[in-house]
Protein backbone atom coordinates (compact mmCIF):
# COMPACT_ATOMS: atom_id res chain seq x y z
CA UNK A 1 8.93 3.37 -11.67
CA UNK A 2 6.83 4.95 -9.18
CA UNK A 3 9.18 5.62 -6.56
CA UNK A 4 8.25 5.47 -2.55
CA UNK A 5 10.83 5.44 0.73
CA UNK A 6 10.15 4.40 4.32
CA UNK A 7 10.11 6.43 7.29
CA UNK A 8 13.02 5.91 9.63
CA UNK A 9 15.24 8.45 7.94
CA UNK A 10 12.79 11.07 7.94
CA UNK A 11 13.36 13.76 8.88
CA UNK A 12 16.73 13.24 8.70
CA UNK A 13 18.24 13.71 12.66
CA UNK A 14 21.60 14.28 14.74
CA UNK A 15 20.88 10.67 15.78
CA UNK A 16 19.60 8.81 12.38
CA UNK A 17 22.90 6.93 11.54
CA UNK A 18 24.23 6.03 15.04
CA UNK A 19 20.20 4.58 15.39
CA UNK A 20 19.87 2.86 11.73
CA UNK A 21 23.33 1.26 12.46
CA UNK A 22 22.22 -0.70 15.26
CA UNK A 23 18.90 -1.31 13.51
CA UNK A 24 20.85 -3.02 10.60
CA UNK A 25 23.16 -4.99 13.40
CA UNK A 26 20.40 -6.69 15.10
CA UNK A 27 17.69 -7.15 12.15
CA UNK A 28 20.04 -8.80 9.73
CA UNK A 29 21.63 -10.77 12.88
CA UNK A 30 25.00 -9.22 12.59
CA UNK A 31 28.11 -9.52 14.71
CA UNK A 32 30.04 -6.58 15.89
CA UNK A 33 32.77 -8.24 16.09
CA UNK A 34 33.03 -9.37 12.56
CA UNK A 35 34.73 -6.49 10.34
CA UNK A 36 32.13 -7.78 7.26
CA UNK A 37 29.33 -7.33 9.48
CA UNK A 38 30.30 -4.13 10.36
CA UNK A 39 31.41 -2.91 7.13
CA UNK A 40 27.91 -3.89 5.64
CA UNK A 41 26.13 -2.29 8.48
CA UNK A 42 27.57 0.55 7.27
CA UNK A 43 27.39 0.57 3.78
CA UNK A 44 23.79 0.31 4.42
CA UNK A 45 23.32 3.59 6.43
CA UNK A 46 24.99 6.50 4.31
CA UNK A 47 24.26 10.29 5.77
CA UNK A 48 24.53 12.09 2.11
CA UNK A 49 21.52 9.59 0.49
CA UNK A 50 19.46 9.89 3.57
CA UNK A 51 19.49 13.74 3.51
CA UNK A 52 19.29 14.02 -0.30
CA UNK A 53 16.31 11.59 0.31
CA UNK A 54 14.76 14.16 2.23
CA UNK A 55 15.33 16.87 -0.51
CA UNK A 56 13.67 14.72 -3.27
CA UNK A 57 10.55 13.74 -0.82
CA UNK A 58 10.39 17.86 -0.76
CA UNK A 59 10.93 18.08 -4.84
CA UNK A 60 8.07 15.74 -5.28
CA UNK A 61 10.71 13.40 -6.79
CA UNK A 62 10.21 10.50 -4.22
CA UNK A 63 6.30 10.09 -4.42
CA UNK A 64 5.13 8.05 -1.55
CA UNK A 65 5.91 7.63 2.36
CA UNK A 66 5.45 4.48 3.48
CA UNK A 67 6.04 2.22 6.86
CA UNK A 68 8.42 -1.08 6.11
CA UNK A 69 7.88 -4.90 7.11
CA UNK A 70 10.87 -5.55 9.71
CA UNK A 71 12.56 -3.88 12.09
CA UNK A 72 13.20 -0.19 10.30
CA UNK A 73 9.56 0.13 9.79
CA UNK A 74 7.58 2.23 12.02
CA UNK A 75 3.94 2.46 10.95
CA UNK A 76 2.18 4.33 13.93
CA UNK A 77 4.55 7.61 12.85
CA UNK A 78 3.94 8.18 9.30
CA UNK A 79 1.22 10.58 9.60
CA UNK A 80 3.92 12.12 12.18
CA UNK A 81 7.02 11.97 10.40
CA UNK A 82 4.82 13.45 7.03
CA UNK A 83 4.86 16.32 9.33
CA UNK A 84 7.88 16.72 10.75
CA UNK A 85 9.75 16.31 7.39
CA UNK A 86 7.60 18.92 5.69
CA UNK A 87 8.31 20.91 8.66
CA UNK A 88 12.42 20.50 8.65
CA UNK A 89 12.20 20.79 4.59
CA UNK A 90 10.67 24.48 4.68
CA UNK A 91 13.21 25.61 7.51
CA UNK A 92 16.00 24.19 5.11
CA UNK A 93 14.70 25.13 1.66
CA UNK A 94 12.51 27.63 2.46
CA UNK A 95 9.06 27.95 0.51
CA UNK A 96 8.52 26.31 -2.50
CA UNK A 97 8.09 28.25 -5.83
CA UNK A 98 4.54 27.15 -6.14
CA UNK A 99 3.19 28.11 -2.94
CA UNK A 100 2.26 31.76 -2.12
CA UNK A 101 3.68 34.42 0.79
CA UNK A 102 0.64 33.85 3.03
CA UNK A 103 0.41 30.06 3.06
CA UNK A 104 2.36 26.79 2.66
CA UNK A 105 -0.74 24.96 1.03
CA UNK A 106 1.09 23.14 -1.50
CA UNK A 107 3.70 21.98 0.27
CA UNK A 108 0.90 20.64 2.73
CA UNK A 109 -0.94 18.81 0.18
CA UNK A 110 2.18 17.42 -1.73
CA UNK A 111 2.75 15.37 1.88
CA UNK A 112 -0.38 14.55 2.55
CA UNK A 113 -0.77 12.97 -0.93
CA UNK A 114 2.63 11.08 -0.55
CA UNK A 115 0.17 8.90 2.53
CA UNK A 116 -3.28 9.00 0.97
CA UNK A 117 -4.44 9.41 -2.66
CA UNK A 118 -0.88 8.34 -4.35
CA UNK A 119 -0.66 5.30 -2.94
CA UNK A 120 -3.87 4.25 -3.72
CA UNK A 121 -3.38 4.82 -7.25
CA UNK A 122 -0.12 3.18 -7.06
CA UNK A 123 -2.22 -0.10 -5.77
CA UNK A 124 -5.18 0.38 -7.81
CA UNK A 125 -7.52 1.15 -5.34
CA UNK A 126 -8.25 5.22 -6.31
CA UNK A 127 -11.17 4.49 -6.91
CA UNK A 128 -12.71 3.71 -3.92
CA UNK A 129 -9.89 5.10 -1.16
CA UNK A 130 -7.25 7.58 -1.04
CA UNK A 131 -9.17 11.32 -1.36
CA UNK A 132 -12.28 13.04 -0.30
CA UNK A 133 -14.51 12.63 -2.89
CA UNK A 134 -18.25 11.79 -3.99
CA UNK A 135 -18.83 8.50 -4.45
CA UNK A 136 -15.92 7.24 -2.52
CA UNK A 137 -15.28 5.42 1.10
CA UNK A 138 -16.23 8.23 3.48
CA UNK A 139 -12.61 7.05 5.39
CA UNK A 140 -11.83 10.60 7.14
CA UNK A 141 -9.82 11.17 10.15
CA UNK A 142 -10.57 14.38 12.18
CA UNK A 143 -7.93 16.54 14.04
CA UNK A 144 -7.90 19.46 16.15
CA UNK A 145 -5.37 21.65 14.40
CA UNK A 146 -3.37 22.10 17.20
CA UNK A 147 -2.70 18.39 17.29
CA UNK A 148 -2.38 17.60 13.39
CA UNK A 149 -0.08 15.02 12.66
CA UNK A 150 0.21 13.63 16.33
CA UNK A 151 -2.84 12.69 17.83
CA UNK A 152 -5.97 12.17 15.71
CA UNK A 153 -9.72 13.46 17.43
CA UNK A 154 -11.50 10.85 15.60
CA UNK A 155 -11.46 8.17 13.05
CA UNK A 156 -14.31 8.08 10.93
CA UNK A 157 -14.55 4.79 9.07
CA UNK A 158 -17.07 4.11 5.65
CA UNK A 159 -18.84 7.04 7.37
CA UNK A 160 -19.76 5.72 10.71
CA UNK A 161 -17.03 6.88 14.29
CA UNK A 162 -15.18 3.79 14.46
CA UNK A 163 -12.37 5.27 16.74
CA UNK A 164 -12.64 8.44 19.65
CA UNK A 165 -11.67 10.33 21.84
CA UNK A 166 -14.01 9.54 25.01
CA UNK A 167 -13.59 10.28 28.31
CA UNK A 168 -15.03 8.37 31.38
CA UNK A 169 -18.24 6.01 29.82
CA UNK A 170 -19.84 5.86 33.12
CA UNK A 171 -20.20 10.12 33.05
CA UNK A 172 -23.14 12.24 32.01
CA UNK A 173 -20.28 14.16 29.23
CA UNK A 174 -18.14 13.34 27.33
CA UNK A 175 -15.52 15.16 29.17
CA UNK A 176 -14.28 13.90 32.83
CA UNK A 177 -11.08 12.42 32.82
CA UNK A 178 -9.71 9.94 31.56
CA UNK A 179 -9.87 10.63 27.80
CA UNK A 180 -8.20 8.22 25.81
CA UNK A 181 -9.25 6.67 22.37
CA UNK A 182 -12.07 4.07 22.85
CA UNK A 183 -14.08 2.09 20.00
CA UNK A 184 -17.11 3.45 19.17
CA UNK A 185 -20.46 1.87 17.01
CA UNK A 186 -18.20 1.55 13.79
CA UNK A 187 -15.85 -0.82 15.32
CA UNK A 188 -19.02 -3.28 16.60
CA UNK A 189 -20.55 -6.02 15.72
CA UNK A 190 -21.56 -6.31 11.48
CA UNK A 191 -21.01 -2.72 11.17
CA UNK A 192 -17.12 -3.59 10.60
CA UNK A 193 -18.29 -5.72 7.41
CA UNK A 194 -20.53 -2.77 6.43
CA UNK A 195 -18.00 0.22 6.47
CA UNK A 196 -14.48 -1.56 5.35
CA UNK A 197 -13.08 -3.89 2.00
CA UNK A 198 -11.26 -6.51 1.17
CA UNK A 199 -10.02 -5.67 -2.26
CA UNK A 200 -8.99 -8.55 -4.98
CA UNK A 201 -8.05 -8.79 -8.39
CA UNK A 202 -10.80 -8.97 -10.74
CA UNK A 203 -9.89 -12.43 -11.91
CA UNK A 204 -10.58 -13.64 -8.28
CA UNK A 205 -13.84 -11.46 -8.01
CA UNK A 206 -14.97 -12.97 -11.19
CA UNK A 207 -14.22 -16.15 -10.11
CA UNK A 208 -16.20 -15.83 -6.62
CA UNK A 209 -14.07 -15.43 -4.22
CA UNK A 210 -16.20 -13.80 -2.06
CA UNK A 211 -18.66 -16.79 -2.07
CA UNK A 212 -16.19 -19.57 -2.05
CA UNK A 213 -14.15 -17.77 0.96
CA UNK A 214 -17.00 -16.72 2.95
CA UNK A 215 -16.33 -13.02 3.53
CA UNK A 216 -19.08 -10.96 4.56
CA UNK A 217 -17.65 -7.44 4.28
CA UNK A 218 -17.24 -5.93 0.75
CA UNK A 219 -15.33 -7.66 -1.98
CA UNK A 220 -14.00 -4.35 -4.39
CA UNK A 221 -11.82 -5.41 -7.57
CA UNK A 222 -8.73 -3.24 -7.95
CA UNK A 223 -7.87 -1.60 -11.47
CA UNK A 224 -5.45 0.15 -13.53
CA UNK A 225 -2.44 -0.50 -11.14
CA UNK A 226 -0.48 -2.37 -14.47
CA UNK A 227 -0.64 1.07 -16.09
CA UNK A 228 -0.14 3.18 -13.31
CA UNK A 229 2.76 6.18 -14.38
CA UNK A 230 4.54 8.37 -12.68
CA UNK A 231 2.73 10.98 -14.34
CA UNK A 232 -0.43 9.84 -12.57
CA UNK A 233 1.14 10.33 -9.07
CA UNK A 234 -0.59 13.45 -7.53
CA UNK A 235 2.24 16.63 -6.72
CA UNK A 236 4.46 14.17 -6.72
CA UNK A 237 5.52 13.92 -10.41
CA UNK A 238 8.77 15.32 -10.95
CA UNK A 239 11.33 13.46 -13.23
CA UNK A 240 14.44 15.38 -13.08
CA UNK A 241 17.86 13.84 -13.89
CA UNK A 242 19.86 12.20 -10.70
CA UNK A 243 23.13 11.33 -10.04
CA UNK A 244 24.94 9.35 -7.38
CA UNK A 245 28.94 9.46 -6.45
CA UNK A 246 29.83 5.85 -6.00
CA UNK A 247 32.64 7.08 -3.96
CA UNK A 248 31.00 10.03 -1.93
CA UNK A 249 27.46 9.31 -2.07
CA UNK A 250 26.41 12.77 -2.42
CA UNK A 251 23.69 13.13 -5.06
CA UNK A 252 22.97 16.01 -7.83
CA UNK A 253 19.59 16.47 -8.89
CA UNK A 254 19.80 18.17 -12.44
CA UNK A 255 23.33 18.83 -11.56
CA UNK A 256 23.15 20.81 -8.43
CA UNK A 257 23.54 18.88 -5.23
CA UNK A 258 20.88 18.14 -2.90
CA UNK A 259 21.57 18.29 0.49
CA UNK A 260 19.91 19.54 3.83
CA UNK A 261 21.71 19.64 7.18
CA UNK A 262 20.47 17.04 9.96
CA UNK A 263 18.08 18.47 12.35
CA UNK A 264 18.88 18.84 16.13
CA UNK A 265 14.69 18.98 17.42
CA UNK A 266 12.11 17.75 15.73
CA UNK A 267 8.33 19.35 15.99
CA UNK A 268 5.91 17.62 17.50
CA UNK A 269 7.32 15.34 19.49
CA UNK A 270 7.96 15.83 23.32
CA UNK A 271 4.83 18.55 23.75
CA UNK A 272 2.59 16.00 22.87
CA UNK A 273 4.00 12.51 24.10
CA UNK A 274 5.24 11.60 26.95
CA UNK A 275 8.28 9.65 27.47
């Protein structure tokens, strides 16, 4: 089992189960005024799971952060919400037992590997994506540390700026207003086929794929995702013993119960976006 949870419930809020309850209503075209509706609605968003769910993201029990496909999904946050829950989880819990008095470095890189290297070994793709490393896709993303988590300074695809920060094109600088994120030379023309990659099993590479489908951009075989573990998923590995009430929902993680208490603000949200 290699165990993953989507975004909208973290961090858990003040306002997470009045939200997710309408969520439910209108993506599984519920009635209000049906008691069964209702009642499901409601058995789907339970307050005790969604804040032990935080707890176990912080544990490294719950190894991956992901998006979702329908409505409860939101995919342009998760580098955001990585941050925010990290952030909510060391005001609750405090520091974690492996990081030391000066720094919160471990707890940084369990999150960040929760959206980038574990999930590529979850999907076989390690190999080529997911880390920093020599002989891998030079995918990188660039922020001014003031900003990390919310707004990116550039996007640096199979090594070439494919995304930037640029202010007005028709200026001598690269600073007069307006700056807003423009495409740069990595998102033109056949340098897209160059820096990017489809990835297939190797059945289907063996069998041509790329040839008989056409694609010019790199055709990369995934591997080892049958035997994937979830000893193999980076500060994220934990295996304790969990148990759920059926009647309460509260959940005990090696017998003691984990809990955290909604939070009331969230960092990084209304300094940096308007609206």
């Amino acid at each position: 089992m290699l165990p993953s949870s989507t975004n909208p419930t973290l961090p858990f809020g003040i306002n997470t189960q009045a939200e997710l309850f309408d969520m439910i209503m209108v993506c599984h075209n519920l009635n209000p005024n049906v008691a069964a509706d209702v009642s499901f609605a409601e058995s789907r968003v339970r307050p005790e799971t969604i804040a032990a769910e935080n707890v176990l993201h912080d544990m490294g029990v719950i190894s991956m952060f992901s998006s979702d496909s329908q409505a409860m999904g939101r995919v342009g946050e998760n580098w955001l919400r990585v941050v925010q829950t990290a952030h909510a989880m060391k005001v609750a819990r405090g520091k974690l037992p492996e990081d030391s008095d000066g720094n919160d470095n471990f707890r940084v890189l369990r999150y960040v590997a929760k959206l980038t290297i574990n999930p590529a070994i979850a999907h076989g793709v390690s190999h080529i994506i997911g880390s920093v490393e020599v002989g891998k896709m030079a995918d990188l993303v660039l922020w001014d540390p003031r900003s990390f988590g919310a707004k990116p300074k550039m996007v640096i695809k199979g090594g070439m700026i494919n995304w930037a920060l640029m202010g007005d094109p028709n200026a001598s600088l690269p600073t007069p207003q307006p700056v807003f994120y423009r495409p740069m030379f990595g998102a033109m023309g056949k340098t897209l086929q160059d820096t990017c990659a489809t990835f297939v099993s190797q059945a289907a590479l063996d069998d041509g794929v790329k040839e008989k489908a056409g694609l010019e951009r790199q055709v990369i075989a995934i591997n080892n995702c049958r035997s994937v573990t979830k000893r193999d998923l980076v500060r994220n590995s934990a295996t304790p013993h969990i148990e759920v009430d059926p009647e309460t929902f509260a959940v005990k993680v090696d017998g003691e119960h984990a809990t955290c208490n909604p939070v009331t603000t969230a960092v990084m949200n209304q300094k940096y976006f308007f609206g």
